[in-house]
Structure formats: structure tokens, C-alpha cells
N, C-alpha and C. Protein backbone atom coordinates (compact mmCIF):
# COMPACT_ATOMS: atom_id res chain seq x y z
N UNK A 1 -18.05 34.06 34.10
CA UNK A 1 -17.04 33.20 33.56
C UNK A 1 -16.95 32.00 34.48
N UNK A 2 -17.32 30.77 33.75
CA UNK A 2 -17.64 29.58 34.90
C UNK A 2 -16.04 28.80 34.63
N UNK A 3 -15.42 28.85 33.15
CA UNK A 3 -13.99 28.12 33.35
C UNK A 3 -13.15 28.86 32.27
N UNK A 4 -11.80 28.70 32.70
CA UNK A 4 -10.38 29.47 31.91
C UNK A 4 -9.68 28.05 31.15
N UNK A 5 -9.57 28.02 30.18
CA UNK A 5 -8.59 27.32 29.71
C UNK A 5 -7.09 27.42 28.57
N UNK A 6 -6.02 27.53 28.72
CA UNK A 6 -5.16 27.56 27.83
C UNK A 6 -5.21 26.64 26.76
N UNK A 7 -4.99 27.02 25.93
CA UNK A 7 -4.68 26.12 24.12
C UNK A 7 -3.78 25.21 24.48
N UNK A 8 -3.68 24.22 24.60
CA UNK A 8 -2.32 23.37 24.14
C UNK A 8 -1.58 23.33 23.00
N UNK A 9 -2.27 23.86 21.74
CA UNK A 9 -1.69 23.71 20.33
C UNK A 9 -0.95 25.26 20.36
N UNK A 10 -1.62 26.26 20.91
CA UNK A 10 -1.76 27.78 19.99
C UNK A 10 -1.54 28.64 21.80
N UNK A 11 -0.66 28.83 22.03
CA UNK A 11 -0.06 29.62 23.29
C UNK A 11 -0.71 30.61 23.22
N UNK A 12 -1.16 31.61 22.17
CA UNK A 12 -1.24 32.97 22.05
C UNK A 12 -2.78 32.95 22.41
N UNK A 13 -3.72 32.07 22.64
CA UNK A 13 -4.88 31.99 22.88
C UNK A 13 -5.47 30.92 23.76
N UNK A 14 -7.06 31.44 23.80
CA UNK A 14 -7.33 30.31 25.20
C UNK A 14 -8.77 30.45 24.76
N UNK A 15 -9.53 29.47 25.43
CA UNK A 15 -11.21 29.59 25.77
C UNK A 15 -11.49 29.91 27.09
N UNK A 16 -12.63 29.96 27.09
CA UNK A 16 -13.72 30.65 28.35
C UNK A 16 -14.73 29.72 27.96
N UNK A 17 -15.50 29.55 29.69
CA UNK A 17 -16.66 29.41 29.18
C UNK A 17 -17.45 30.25 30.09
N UNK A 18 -18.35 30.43 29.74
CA UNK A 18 -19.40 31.22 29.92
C UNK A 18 -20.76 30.90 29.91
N UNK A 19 -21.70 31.97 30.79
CA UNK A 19 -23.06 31.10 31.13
C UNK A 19 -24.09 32.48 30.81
N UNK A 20 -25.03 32.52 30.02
CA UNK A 20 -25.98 33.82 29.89
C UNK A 20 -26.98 33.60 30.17
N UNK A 21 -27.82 34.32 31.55
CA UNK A 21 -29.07 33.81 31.99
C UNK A 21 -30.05 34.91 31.23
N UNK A 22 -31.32 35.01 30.81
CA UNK A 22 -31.98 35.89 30.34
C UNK A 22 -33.48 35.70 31.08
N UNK A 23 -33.84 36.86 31.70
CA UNK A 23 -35.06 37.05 32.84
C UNK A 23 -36.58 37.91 32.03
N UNK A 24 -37.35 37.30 32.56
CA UNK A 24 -38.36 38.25 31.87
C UNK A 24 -39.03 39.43 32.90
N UNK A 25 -39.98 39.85 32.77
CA UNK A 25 -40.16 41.15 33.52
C UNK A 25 -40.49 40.58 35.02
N UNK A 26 -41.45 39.66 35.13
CA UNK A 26 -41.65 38.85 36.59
C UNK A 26 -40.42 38.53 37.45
N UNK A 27 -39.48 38.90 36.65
CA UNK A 27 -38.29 37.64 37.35
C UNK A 27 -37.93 36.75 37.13
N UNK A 28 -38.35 35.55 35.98
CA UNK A 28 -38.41 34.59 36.24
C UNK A 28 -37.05 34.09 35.05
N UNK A 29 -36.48 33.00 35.40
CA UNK A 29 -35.38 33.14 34.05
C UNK A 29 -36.39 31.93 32.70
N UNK A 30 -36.09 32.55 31.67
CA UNK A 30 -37.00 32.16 30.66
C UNK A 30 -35.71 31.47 29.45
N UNK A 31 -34.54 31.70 29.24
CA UNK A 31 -33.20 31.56 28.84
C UNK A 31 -32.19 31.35 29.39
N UNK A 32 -31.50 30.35 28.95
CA UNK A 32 -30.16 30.44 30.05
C UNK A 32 -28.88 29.53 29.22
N UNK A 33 -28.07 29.59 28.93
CA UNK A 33 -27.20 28.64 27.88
C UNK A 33 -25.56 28.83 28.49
N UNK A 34 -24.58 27.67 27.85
CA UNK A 34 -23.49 28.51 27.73
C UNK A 34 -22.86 27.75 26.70
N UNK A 35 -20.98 28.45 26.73
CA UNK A 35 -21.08 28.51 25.26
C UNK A 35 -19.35 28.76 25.73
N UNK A 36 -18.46 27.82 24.67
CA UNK A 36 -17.09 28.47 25.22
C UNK A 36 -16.56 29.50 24.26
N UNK A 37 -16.01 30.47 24.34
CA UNK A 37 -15.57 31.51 23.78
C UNK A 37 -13.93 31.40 23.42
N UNK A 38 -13.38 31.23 22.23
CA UNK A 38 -11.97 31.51 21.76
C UNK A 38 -11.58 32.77 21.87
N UNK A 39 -10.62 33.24 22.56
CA UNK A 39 -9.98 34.82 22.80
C UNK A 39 -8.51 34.69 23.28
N UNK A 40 -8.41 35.31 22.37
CA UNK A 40 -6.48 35.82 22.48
C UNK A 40 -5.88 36.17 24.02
N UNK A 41 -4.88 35.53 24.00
CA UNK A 41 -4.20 36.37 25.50
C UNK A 41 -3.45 37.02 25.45
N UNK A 42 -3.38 38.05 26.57
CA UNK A 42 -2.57 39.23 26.44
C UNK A 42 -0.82 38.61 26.99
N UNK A 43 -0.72 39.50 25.87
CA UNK A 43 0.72 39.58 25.80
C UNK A 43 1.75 40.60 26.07
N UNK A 44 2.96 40.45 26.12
CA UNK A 44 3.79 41.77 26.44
C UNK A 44 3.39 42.47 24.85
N UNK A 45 4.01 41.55 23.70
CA UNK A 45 3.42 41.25 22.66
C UNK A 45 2.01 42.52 21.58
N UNK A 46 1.38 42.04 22.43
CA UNK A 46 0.00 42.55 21.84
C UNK A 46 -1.16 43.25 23.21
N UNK A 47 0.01 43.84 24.35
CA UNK A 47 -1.26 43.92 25.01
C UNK A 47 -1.78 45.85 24.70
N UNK A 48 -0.90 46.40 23.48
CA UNK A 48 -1.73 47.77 23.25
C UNK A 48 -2.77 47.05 22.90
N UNK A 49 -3.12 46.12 21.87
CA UNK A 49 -4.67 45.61 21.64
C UNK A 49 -5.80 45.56 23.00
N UNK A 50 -5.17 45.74 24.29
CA UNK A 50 -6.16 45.62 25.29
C UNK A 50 -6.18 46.72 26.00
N UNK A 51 -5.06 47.82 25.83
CA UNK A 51 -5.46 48.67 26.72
C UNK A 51 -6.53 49.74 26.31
N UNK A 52 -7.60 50.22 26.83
CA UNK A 52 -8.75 51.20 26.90
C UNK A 52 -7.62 52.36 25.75
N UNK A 53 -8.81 53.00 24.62
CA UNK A 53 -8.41 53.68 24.00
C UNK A 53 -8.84 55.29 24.31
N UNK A 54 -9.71 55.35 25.30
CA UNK A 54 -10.15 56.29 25.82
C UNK A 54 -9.86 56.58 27.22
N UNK A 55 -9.75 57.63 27.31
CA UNK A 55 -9.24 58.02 29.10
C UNK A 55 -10.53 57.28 29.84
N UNK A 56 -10.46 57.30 31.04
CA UNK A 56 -12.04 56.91 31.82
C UNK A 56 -12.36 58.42 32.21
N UNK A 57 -13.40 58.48 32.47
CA UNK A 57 -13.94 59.62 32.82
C UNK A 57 -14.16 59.41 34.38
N UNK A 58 -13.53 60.43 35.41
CA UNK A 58 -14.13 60.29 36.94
C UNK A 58 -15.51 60.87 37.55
């Protein structure tokens, strides 16, 4: 995650941006892009939508 940003219009959400490198078997990077991502923020609101629905396993 290279940057965080809040909505100015829409409180309940924000972007990301993000960077995906992709390597081939040598090592070498052959792909690489990024790309900003729209995603909701957690809220008192809505944060059952984020909590893990499964126990973790130790």
C-alpha cells in the first residue's frame, strides 16, 4: 500500500493505492503496475462486515 486517501464527497469510503510487482522464475520482475482501489471504511457502523468469520486456528 504506497497511499491512503479519504473521500471528500462520501465519508463512508476511501481509496488506496497500490503497487503489484510480478517475477518470473529467474527473478527478474517481468510486470509491475498500480492501480487505486475504492474500499469502504470501517465503521462502528459496519465493522461486523470486517471482523474474521472464522476463529484463527493456533
Amino acid at each position: 500500500m504506497l497511499e491512503v486517501l479519504e473521500s471528500k464527497s462520501r465519508p463512508d469510503r476511501g481509496t488506496i493505492l497500490v503497487e503489484t510487482r510480478a517475477y518470473n522464475q529467474s527473478g527478474q520482475r517481468v510486470c509491475s503496475f498500480r492501480r487505486r482501489v475504492l474500499i469502504p471504511r470501517r465503521t462502528a457502523e459496519n465493522l461486523e462486515r470486517f471482523e474474521p468469520r472464522f476463529a484463527k486456528e493456533d
